[in-house]
Protein backbone atom coordinates (compact mmCIF):
# COMPACT_ATOMS: atom_id res chain seq x y z
CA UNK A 1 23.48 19.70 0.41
CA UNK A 2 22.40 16.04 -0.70
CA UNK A 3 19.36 15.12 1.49
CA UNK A 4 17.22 11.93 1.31
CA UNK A 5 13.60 12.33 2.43
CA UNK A 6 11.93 8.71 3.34
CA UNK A 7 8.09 9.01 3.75
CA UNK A 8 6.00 5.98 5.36
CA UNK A 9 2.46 4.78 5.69
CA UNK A 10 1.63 7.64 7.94
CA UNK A 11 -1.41 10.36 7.53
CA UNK A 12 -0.74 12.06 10.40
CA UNK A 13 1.50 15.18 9.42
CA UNK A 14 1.98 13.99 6.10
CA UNK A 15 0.85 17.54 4.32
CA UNK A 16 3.44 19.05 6.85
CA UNK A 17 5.74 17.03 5.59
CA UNK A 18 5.52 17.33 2.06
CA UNK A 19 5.24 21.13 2.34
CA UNK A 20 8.59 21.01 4.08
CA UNK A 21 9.86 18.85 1.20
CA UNK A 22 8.94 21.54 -1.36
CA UNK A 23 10.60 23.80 0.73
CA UNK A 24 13.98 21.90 0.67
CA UNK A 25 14.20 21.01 -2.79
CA UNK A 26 14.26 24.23 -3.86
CA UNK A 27 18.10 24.67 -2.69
CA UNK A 28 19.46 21.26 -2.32
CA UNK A 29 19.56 18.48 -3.86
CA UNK A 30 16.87 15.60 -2.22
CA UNK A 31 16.06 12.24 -2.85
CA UNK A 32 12.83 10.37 -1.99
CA UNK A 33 12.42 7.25 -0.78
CA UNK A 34 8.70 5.60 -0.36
CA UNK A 35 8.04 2.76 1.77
CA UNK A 36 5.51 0.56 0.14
CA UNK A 37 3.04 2.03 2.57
CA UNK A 38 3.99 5.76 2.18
CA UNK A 39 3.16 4.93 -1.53
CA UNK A 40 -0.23 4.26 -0.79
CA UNK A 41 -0.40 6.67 1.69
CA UNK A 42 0.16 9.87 -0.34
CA UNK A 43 -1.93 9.13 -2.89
CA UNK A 44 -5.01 8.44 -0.79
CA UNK A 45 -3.86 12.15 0.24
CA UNK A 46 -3.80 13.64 -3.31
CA UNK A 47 0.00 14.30 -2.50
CA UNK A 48 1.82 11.96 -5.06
CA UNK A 49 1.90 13.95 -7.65
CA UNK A 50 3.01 16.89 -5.25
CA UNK A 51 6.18 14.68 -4.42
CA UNK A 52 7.13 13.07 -7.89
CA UNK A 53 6.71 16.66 -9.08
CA UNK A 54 10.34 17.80 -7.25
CA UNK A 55 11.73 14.72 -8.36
CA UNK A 56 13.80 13.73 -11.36
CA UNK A 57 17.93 13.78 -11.84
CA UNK A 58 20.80 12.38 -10.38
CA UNK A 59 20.36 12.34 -6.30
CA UNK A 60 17.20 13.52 -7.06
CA UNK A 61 15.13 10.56 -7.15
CA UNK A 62 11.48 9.02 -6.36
CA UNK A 63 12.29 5.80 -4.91
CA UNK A 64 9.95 3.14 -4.57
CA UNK A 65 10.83 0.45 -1.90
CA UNK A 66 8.67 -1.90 -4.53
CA UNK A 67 11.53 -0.77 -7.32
CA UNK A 68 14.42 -1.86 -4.84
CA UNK A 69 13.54 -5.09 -4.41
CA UNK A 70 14.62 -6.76 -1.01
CA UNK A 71 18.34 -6.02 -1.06
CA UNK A 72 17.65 -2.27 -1.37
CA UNK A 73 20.61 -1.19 -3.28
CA UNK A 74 20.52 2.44 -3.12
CA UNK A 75 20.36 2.11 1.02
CA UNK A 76 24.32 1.50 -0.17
CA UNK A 77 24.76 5.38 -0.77
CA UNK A 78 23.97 5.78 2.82
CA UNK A 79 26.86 3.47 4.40
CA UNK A 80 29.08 5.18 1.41
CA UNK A 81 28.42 8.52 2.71
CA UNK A 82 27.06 10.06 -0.05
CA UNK A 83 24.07 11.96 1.80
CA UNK A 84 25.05 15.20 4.04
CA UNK A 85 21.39 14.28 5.82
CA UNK A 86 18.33 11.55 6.32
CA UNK A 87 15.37 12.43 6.80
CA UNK A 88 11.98 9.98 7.49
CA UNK A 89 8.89 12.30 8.08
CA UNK A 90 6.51 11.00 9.18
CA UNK A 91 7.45 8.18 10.40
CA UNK A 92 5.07 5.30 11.98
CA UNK A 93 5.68 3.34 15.21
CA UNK A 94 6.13 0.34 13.13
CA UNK A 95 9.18 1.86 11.58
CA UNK A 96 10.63 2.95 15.10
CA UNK A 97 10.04 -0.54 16.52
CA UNK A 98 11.64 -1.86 13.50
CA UNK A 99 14.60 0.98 14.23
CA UNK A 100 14.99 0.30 17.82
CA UNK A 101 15.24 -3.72 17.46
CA UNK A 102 17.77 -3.04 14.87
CA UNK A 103 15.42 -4.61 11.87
CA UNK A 104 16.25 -3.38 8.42
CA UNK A 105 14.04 -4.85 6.66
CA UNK A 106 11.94 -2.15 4.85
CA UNK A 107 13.61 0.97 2.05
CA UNK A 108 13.57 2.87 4.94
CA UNK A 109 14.83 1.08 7.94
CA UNK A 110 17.67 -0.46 5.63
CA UNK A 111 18.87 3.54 4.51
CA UNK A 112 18.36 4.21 8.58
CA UNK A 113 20.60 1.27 9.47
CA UNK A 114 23.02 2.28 7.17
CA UNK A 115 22.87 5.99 7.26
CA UNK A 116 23.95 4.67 10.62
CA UNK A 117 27.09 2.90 9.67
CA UNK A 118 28.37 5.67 7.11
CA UNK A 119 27.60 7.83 10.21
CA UNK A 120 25.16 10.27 8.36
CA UNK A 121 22.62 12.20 10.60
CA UNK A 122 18.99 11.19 10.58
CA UNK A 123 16.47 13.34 11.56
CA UNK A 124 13.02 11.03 12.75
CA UNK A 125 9.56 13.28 12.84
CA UNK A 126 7.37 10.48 14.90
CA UNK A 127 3.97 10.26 15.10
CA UNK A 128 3.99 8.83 18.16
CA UNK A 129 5.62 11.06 20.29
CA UNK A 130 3.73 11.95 23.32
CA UNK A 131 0.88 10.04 24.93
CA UNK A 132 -2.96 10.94 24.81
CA UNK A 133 -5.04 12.50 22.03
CA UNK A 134 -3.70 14.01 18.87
CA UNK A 135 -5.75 15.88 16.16
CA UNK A 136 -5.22 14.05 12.61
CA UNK A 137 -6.95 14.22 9.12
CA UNK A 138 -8.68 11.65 7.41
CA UNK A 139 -8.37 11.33 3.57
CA UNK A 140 -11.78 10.63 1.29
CA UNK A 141 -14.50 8.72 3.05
CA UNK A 142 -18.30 8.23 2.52
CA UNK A 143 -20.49 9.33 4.95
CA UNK A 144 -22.82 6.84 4.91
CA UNK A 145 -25.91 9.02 7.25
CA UNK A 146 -25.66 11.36 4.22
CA UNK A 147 -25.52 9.10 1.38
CA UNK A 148 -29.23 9.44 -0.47
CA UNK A 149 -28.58 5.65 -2.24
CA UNK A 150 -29.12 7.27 -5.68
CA UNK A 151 -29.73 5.16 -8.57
CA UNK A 152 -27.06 6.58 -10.31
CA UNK A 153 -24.14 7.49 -7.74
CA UNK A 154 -22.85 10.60 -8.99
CA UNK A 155 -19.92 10.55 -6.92
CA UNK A 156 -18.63 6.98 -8.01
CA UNK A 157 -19.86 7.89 -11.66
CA UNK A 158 -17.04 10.72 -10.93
CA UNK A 159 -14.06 8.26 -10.01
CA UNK A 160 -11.32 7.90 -12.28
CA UNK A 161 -10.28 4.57 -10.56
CA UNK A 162 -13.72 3.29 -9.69
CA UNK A 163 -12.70 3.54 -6.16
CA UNK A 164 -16.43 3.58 -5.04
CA UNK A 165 -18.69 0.96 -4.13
CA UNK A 166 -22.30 3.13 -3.93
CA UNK A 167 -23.76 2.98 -0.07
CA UNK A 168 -20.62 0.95 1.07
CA UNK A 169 -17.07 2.37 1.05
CA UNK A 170 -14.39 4.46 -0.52
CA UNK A 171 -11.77 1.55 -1.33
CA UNK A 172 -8.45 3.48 -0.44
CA UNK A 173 -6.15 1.54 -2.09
CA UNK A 174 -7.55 2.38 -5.60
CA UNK A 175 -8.36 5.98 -4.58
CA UNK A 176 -5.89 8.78 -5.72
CA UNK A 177 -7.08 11.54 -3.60
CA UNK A 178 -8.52 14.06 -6.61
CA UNK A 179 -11.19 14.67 -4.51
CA UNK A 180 -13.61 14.81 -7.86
CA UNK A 181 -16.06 12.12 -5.71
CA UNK A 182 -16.57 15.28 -3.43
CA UNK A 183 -17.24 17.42 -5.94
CA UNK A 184 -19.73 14.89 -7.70
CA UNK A 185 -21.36 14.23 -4.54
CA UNK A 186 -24.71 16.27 -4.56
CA UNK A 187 -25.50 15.73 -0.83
CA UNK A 188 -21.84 16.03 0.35
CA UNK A 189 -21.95 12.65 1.68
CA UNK A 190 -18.29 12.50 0.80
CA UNK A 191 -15.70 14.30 2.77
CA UNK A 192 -12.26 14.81 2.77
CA UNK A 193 -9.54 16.15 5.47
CA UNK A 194 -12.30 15.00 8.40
CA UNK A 195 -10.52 16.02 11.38
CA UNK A 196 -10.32 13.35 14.22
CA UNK A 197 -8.48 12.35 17.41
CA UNK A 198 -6.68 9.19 17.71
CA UNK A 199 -5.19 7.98 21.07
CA UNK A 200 -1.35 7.60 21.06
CA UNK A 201 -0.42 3.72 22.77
CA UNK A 202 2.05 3.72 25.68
CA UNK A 203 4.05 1.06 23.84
CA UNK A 204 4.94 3.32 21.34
CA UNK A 205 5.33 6.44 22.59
CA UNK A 206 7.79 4.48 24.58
CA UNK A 207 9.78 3.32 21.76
CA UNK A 208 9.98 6.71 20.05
CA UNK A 209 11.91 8.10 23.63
CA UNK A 210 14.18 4.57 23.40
CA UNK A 211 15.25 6.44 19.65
CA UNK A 212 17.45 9.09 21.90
CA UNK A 213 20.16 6.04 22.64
CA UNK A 214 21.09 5.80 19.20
CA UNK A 215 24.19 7.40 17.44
CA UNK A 216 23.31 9.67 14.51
CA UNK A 217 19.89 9.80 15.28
CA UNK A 218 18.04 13.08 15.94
CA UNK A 219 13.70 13.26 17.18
CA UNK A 220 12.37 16.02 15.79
CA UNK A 221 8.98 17.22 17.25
CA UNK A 222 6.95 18.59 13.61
CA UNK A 223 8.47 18.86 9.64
CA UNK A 224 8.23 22.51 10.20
CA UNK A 225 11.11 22.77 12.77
CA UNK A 226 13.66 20.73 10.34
CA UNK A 227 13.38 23.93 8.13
CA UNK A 228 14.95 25.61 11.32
CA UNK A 229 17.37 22.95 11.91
CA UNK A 230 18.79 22.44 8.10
CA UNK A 231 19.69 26.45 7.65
């Protein structure tokens, strides 16, 4: 089976979801595609290298929505019917809103809008699926009532991408997720995978339900039950 796999700016289920990914590449063919966001995203998770690791081949590609430029040629496979199967887990409320309002203008609304028209099935995990609380993990950040203010900061000594301003913050968009900071960090006043609650909006729990109206289009509740779904 020919999948493609679109991953966005989400951090919520994102380890779920790559998991799942491993899973599935290891009897079909799948292709990744990264919105700009879910670029940054994964490697603030340490999970980039994870993903481009199952990548590589014919319709088995790591797409980069900064590679495709703003026509987003390979979203042209999708109206062609080349793919047996879209994926986008997780996907953000922005992306649904986008979906819903019939905007394509992102890699991964474009391949939903024409997965669409070549009438391929596409599977949506949302974040935002059910209002209140949900449990999510944080990647890298200092904890600033444990940092000692050493002279020397071990921890940004310890950054490959001096990421690290000492006392201040963990600048995400340079950090790669090694998680050597955490290591370096003496008085553990840097953590990683901090557990927190974040409250789902009414706005777009309500646009994730408004998904069930379109054709093609499948909500799926967690990456774990598409295993289920696939075989």
């Amino acid at each position: 089976m020919k999948i493609a796999w679109g991953i966005t700016g989400a951090g919520h289920m994102l380890l779920e979801s790559v998991e799942t990914l491993e899973e599935l590449s290891k009897e079909h063919e799948v292709t990744v595609l990264l919105s700009a966001a879910g670029e940054e995203v994964l490697k603030m998770y340490g999970l980039y290298n994870r993903v481009e690791a199952i990548t590589g081949g014919y319709y088995q590609e790591l797409v980069l929505e900064k590679d495709q430029k703003f026509s987003y040629p390979l979203a042209g496979r999708f109206s062609l019917g080349r793919y047996d199967l879209l994926i986008v887990s997780p996907s953000t409320s922005n992306t649904i809103a986008k979906v819903i309002n019939g905007i394509a203008d992102t890699l991964i609304t474009n391949a939903i809008a024409q997965a669409g028209k070549g009438k391929t099935q596409t599977l949506i995990v949302p974040v935002d699926l059910e209002a209140g609380e949900v449990q999510t993990v944080l990647p890298s950040k200092l904890e600033l009532e444990l940092c000692q203010h050493c002279q020397t900061c071990q921890a940004a000594a310890a950054c490959p991408q001096d990421a690290i301003t000492p006392g201040v913050e963990i600048n995400l968009l340079k950090c790669q997720g090694c998680g050597g900071c955490q290591i370096a960090c003496p008085f553990g006043a840097v953590s990683g995978g901090k557990k927190i609650f974040i409250r789902m909006r009414e706005v777009d729990v309500s646009n994730t339900k408004k998904l069930d109206v379109l054709e093609d289009v499948d909500v799926v509740e967690t990456p774990g039950q598409l295993l289920k779904i696939i075989s």
